[in-house]
Protein backbone atom coordinates (compact mmCIF):
# COMPACT_ATOMS: atom_id res chain seq x y z
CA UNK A 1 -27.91 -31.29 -10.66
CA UNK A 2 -25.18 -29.33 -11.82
CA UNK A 3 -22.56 -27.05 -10.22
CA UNK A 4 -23.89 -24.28 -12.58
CA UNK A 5 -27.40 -25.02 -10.73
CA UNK A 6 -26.50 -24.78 -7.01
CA UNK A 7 -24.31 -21.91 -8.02
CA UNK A 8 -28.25 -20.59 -8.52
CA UNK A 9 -29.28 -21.15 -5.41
CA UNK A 10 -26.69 -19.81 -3.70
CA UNK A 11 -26.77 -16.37 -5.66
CA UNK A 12 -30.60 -16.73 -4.79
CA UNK A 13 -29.61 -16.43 -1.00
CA UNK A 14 -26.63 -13.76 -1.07
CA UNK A 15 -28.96 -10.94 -0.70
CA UNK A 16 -30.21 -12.08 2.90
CA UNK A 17 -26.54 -12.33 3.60
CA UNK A 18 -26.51 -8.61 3.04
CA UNK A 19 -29.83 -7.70 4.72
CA UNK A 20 -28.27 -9.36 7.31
CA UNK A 21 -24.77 -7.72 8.04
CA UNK A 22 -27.13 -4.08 7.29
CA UNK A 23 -29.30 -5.49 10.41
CA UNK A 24 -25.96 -6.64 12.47
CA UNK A 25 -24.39 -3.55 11.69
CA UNK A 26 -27.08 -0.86 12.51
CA UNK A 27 -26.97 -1.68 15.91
CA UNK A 28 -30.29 -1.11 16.44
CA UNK A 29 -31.99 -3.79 14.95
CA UNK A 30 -34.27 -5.68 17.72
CA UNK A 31 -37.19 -8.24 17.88
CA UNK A 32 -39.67 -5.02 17.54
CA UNK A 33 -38.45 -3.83 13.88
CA UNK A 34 -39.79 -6.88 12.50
CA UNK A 35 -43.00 -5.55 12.03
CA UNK A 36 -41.20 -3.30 9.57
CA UNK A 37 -37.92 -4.25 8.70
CA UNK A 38 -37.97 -1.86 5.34
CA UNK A 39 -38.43 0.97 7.87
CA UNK A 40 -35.34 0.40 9.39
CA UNK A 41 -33.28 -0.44 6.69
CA UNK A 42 -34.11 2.54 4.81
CA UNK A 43 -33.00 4.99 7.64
CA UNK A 44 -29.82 3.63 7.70
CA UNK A 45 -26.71 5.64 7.27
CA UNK A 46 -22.77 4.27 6.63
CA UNK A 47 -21.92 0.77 6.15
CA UNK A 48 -25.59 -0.42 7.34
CA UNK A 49 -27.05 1.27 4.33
CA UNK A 50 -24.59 0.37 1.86
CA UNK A 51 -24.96 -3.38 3.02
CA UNK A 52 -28.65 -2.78 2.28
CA UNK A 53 -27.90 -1.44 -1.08
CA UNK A 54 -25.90 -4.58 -2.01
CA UNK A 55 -28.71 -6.24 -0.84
CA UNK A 56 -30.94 -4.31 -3.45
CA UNK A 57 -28.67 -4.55 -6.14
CA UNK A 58 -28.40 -8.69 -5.47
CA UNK A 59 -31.96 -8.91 -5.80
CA UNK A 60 -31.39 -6.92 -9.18
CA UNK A 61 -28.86 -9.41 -10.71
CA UNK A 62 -29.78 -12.49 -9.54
CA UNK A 63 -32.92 -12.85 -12.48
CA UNK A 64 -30.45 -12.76 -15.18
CA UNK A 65 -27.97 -14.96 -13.98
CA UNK A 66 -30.55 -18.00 -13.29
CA UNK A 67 -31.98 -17.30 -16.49
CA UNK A 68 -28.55 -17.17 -17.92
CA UNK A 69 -27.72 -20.18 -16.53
CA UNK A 70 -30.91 -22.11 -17.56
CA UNK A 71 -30.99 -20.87 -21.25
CA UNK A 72 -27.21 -21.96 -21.61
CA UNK A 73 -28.25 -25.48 -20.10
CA UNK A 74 -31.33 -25.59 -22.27
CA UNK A 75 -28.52 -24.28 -25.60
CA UNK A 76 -26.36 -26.66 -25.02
CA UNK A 77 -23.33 -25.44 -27.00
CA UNK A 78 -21.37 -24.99 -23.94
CA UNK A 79 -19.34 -28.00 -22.40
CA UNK A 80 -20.75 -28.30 -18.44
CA UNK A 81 -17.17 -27.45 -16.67
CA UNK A 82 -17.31 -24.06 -18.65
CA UNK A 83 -20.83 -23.33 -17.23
CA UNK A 84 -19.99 -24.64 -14.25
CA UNK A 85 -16.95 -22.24 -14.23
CA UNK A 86 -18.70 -19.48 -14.75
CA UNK A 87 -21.15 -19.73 -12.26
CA UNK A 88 -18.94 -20.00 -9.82
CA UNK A 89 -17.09 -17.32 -10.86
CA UNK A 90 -20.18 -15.24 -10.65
CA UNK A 91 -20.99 -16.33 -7.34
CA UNK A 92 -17.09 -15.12 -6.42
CA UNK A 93 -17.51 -11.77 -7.61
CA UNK A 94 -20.92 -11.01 -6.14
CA UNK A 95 -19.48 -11.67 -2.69
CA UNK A 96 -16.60 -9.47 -3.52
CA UNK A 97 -19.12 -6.72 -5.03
CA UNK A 98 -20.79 -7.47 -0.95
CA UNK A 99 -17.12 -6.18 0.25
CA UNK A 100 -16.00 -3.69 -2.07
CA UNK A 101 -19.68 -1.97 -1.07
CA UNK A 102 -19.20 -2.41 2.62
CA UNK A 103 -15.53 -0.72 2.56
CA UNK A 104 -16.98 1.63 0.20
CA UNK A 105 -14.72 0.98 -2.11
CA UNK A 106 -16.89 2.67 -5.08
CA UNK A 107 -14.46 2.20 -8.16
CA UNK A 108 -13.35 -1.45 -7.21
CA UNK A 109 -17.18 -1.90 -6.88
CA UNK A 110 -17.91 -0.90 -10.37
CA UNK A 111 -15.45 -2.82 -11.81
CA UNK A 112 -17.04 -5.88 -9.88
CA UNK A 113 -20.31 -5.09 -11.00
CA UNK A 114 -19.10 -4.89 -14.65
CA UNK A 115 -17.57 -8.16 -14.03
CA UNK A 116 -20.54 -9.86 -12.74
CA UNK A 117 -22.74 -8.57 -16.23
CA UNK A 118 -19.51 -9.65 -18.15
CA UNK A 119 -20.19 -13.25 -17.04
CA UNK A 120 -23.69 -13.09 -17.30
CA UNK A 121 -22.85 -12.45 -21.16
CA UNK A 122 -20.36 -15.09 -20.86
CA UNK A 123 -23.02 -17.68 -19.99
CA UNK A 124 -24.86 -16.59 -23.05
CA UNK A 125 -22.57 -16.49 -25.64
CA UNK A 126 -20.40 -19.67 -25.05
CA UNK A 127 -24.32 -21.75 -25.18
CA UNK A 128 -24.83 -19.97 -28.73
């Protein structure tokens, strides 16, 4: 399996790392609020809620960039270290899209997020 592959996986699991630090943070998160998590995470105010809308947004991205990554394997124009350069640098820059929302740094988050479609493009045009 390639690098450009587990980089998949992982992006597949950085939204539960913010649903996570939204629960941590909220301070009220407890044993009971599993019956409805959503509840709680959509009353949430300051950092809590902003982790919870990277969380949202992760789950937004992370289609394109596995299918990126799968239709530039299955194009094959694209030597593997690029792909596999890519991904990673994907993966980089969703975690710092994670901290540019939690210190509510809007701007730098923007750019991030522009950034992060930028190399879903990427993956697409160096397999054509």
């Amino acid at each position: 399996m390639t690098t450009a592959y587990w980089c998949v996986l992982v992006a597949l699991f950085l939204p539960y790392l913010s649903t996570v630090t939204a629960k941590a943070v909220s301070g009220g998160f407890s044993p009971r609020h599993n019956y409805d998590p959503r509840a709680l995470l959509d009353n949430l105010s300051g950092i809590g809620r902003r982790a919870n809308n990277a969380q949202l947004n992760s789950f937004e991205v992370t289609p394109a960039f596995a299918a990126a990554v799968i239709i530039a394997h299955l194009a094959g124009g694209a030597e593997q270290a690029l792909l596999d350069q890519l991904a990673i640098a994907f993966v980089i820059s969703r975690l710092l899209y994670l901290l540019c929302y939690l210190a509510d740094w809007a701007a730098a988050r923007s750019l991030v997020w522009f950034i992060n479609m930028g190399l879903i493009i990427s993956l697409f045009v160096v397999a054509a």
